[in-house]
C-alpha atoms as a PDB file:
ATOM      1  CA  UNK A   1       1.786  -6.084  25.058  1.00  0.00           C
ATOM      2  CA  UNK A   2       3.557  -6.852  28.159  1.00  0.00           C
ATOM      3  CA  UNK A   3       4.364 -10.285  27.008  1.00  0.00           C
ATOM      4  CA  UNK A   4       6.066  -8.777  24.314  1.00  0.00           C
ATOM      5  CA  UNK A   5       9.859  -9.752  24.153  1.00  0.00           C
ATOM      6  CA  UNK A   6      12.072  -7.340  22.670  1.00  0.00           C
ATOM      7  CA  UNK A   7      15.357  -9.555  23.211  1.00  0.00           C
ATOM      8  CA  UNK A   8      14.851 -11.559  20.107  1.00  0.00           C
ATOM      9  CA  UNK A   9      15.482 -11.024  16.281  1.00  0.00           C
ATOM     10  CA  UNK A  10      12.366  -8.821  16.367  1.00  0.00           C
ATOM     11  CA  UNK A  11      13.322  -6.845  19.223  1.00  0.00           C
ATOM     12  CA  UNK A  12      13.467  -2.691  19.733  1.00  0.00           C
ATOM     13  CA  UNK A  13      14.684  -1.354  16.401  1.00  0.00           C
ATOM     14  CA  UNK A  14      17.214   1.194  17.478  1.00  0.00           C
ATOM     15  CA  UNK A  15      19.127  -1.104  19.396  1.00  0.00           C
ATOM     16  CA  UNK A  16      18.848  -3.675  16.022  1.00  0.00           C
ATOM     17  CA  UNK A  17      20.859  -1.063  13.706  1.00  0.00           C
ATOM     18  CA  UNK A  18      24.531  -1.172  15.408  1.00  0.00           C
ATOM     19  CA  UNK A  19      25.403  -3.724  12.782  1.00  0.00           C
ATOM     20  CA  UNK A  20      24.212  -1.736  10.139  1.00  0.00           C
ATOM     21  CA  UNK A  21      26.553   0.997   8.285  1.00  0.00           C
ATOM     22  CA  UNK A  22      24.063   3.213   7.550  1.00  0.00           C
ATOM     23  CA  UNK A  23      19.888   3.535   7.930  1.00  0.00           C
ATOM     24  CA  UNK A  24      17.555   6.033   7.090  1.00  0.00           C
ATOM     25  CA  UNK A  25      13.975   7.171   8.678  1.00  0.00           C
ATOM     26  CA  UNK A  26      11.631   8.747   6.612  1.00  0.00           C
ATOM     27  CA  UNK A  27       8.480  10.285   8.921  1.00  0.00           C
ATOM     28  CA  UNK A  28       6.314  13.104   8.920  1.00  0.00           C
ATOM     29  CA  UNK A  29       6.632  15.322  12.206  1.00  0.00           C
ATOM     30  CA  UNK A  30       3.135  16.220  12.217  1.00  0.00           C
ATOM     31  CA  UNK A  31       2.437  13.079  12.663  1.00  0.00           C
ATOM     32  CA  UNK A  32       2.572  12.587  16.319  1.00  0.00           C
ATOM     33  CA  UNK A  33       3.232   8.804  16.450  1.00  0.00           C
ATOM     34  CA  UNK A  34       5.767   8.943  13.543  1.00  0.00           C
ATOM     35  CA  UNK A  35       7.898  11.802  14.812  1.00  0.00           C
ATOM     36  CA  UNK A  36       8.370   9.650  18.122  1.00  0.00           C
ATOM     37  CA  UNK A  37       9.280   6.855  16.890  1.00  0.00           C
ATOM     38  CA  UNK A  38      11.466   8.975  14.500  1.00  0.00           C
ATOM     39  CA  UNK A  39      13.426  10.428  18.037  1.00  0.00           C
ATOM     40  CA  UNK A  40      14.142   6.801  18.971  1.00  0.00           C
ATOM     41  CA  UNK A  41      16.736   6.379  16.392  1.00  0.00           C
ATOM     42  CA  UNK A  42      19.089   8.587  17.440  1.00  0.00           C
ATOM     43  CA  UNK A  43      22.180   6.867  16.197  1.00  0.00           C
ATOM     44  CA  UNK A  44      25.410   8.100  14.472  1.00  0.00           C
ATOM     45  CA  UNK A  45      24.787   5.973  11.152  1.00  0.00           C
ATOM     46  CA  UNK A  46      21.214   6.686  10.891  1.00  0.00           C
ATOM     47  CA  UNK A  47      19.727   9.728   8.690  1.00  0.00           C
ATOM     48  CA  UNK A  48      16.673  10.983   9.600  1.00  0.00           C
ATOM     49  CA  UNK A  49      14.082  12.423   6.810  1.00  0.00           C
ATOM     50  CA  UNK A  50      11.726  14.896   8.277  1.00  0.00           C
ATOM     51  CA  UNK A  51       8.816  15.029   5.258  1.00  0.00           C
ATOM     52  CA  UNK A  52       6.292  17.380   6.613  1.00  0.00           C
ATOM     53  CA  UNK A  53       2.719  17.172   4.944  1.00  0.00           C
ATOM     54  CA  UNK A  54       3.163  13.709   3.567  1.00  0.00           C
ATOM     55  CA  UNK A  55       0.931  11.984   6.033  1.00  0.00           C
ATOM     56  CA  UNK A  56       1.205   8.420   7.402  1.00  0.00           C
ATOM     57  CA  UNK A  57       0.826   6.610   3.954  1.00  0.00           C
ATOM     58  CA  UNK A  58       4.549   7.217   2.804  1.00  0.00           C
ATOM     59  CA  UNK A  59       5.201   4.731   1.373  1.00  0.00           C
ATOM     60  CA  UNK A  60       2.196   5.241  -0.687  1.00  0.00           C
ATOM     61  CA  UNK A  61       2.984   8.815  -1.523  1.00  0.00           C
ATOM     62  CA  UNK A  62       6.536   7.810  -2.692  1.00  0.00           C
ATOM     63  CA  UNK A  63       5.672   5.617  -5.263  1.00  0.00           C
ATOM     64  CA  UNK A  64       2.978   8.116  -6.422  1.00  0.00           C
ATOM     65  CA  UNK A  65       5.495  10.978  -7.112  1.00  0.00           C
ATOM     66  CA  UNK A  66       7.921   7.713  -8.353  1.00  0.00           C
ATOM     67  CA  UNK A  67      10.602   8.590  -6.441  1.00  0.00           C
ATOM     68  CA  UNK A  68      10.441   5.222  -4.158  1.00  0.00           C
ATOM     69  CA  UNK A  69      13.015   3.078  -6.126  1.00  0.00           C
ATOM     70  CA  UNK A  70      15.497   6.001  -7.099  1.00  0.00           C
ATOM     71  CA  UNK A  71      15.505   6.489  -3.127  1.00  0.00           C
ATOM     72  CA  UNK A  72      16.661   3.106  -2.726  1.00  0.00           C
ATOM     73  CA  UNK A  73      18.551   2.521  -5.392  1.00  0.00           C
ATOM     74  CA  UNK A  74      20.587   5.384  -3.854  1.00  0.00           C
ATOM     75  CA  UNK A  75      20.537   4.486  -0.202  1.00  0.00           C
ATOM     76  CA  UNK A  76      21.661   0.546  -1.467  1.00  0.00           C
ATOM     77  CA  UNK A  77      24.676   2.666  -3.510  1.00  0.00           C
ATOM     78  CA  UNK A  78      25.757   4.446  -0.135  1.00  0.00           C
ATOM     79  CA  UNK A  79      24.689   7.890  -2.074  1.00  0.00           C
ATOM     80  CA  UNK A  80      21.580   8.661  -0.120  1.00  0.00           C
ATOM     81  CA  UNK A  81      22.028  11.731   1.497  1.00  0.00           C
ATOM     82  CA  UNK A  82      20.211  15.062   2.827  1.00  0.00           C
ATOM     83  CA  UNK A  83      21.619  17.104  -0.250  1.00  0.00           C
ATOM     84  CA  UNK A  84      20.012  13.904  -2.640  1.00  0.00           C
ATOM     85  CA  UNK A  85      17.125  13.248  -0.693  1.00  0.00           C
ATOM     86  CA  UNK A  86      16.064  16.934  -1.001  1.00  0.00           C
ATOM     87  CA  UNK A  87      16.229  16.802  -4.879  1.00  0.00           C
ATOM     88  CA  UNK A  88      14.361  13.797  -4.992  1.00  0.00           C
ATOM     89  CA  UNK A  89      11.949  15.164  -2.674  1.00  0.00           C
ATOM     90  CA  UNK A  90      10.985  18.339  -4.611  1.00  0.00           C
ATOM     91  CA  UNK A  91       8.970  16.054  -6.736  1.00  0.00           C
ATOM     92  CA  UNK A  92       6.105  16.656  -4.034  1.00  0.00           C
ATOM     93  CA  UNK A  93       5.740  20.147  -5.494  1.00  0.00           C
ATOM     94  CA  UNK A  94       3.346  18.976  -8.286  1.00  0.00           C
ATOM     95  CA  UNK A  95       2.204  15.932  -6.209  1.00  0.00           C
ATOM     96  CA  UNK A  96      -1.562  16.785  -5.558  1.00  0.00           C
ATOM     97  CA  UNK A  97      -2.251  15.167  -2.573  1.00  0.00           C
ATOM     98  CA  UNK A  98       0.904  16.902  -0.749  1.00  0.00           C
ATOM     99  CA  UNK A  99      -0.570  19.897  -1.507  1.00  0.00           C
ATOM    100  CA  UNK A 100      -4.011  19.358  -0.521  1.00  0.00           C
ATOM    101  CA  UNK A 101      -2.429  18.394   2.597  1.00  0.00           C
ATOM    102  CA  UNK A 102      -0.038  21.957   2.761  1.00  0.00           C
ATOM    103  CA  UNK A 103      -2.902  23.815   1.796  1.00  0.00           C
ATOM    104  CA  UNK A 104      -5.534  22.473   4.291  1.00  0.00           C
ATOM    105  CA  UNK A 105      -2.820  22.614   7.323  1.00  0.00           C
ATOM    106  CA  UNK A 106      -2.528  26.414   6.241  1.00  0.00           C
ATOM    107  CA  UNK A 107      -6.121  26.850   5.847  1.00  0.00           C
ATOM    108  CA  UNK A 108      -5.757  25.611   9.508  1.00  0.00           C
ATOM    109  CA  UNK A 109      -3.185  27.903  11.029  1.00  0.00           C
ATOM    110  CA  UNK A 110      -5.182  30.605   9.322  1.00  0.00           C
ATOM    111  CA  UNK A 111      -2.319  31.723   7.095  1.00  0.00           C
ATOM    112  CA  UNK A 112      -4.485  32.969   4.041  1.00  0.00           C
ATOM    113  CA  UNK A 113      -1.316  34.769   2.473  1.00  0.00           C
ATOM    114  CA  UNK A 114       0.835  32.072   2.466  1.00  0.00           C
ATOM    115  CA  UNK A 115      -2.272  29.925   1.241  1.00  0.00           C
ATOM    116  CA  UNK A 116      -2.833  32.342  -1.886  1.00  0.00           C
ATOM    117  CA  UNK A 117       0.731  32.362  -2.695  1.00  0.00           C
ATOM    118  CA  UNK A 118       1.074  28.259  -2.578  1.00  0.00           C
ATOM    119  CA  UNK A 119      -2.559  28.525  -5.133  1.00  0.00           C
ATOM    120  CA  UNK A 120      -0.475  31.042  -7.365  1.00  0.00           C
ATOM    121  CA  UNK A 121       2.168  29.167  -7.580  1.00  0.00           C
ATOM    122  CA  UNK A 122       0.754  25.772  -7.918  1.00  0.00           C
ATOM    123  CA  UNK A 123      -1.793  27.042 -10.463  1.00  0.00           C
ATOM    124  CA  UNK A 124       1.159  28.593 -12.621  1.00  0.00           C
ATOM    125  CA  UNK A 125       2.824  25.286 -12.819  1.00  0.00           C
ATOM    126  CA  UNK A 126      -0.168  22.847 -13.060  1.00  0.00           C
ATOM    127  CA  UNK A 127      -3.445  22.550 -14.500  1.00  0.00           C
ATOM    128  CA  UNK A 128      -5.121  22.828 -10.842  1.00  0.00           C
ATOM    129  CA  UNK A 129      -8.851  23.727 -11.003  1.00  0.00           C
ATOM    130  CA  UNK A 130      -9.199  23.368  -7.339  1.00  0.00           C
ATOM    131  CA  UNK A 131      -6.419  25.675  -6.771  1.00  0.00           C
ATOM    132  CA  UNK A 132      -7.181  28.153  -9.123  1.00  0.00           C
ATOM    133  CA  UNK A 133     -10.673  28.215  -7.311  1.00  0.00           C
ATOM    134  CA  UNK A 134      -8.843  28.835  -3.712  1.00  0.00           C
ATOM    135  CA  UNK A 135      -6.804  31.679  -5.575  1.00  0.00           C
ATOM    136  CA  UNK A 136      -9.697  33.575  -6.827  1.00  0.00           C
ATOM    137  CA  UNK A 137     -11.663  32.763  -3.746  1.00  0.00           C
ATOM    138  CA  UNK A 138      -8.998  34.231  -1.906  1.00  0.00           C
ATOM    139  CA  UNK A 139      -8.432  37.400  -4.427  1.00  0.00           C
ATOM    140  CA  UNK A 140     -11.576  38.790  -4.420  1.00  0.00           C
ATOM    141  CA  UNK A 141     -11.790  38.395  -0.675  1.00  0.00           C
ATOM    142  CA  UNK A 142      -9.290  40.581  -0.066  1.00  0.00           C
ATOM    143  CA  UNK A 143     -10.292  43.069  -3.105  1.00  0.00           C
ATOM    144  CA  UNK A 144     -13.653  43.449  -1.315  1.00  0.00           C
ATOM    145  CA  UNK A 145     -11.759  44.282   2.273  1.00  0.00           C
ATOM    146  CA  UNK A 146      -9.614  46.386   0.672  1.00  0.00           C
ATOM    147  CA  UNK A 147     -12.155  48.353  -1.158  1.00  0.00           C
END
């Protein structure tokens, strides 16, 4: 990588976005790699999307939840902002993999509350077997510590 020249159209990214009016980066901060890249593009026209839990497929996970082309539809309008990008976002609530994902990195930080109230709520919103499993898992683990 050494040979690498970063002088040319292809060069270092942040440096290639004066000319723009505005840019956005979408990353998850979990993900190591992402989030520093993420830092790099510390610019005054550039919006930065923190989407914790998604992963490193985002792309991916945006067209899932079919908020991809509303996203830039808005950002191509100059209406793409933190206020929009949030309402868009919310969509991940009943997107099953982002869950999975919120649920396993709380099963991880041993937050077992917060875990059974994320199973509540997803299982009174969705039809969430899996979910409903963790809840009752969860329920009768603490009814049999608390009796």
């Amino acid at each position: 990588m050494r040979k690498t020249s970063f002088t040319n159209r292809f060069g270092y990214a942040p440096d290639m976005l004066d000319a723009c009016a505005q840019a956005y980066v979408l990353y998850d901060p979990a993900e190591t790699m992402d989030a520093m890249h993420a830092v790099l593009f510390e610019r005054s026209n550039v919006t930065r999307f923190p989407m914790r839990f998604i992963g490193d497929a985002i792309q991916s996970d945006l067209l899932a939840m079919g908020i991809l082309v509303p996203m830039l539809t808005q950002a191509k309008n100059g209406r793409l902002d933190k206020t929009s990008f949030a309402a868009l976002y919310r969509t991940r609530r009943t997107h099953r993999p982002y869950l999975c994902r919120l649920m396993a990195a709380l099963d991880k930080q041993g937050r077992e509350k917060l875990a059974r109230i994320v199973a509540q709520n997803v299982t009174s919103r969705m039809k969430a077997p899996r979910f409903r499993r963790l809840d009752e898992i969860q329920t009768k683990t603490r009814s049999s510590i608390e009796g």
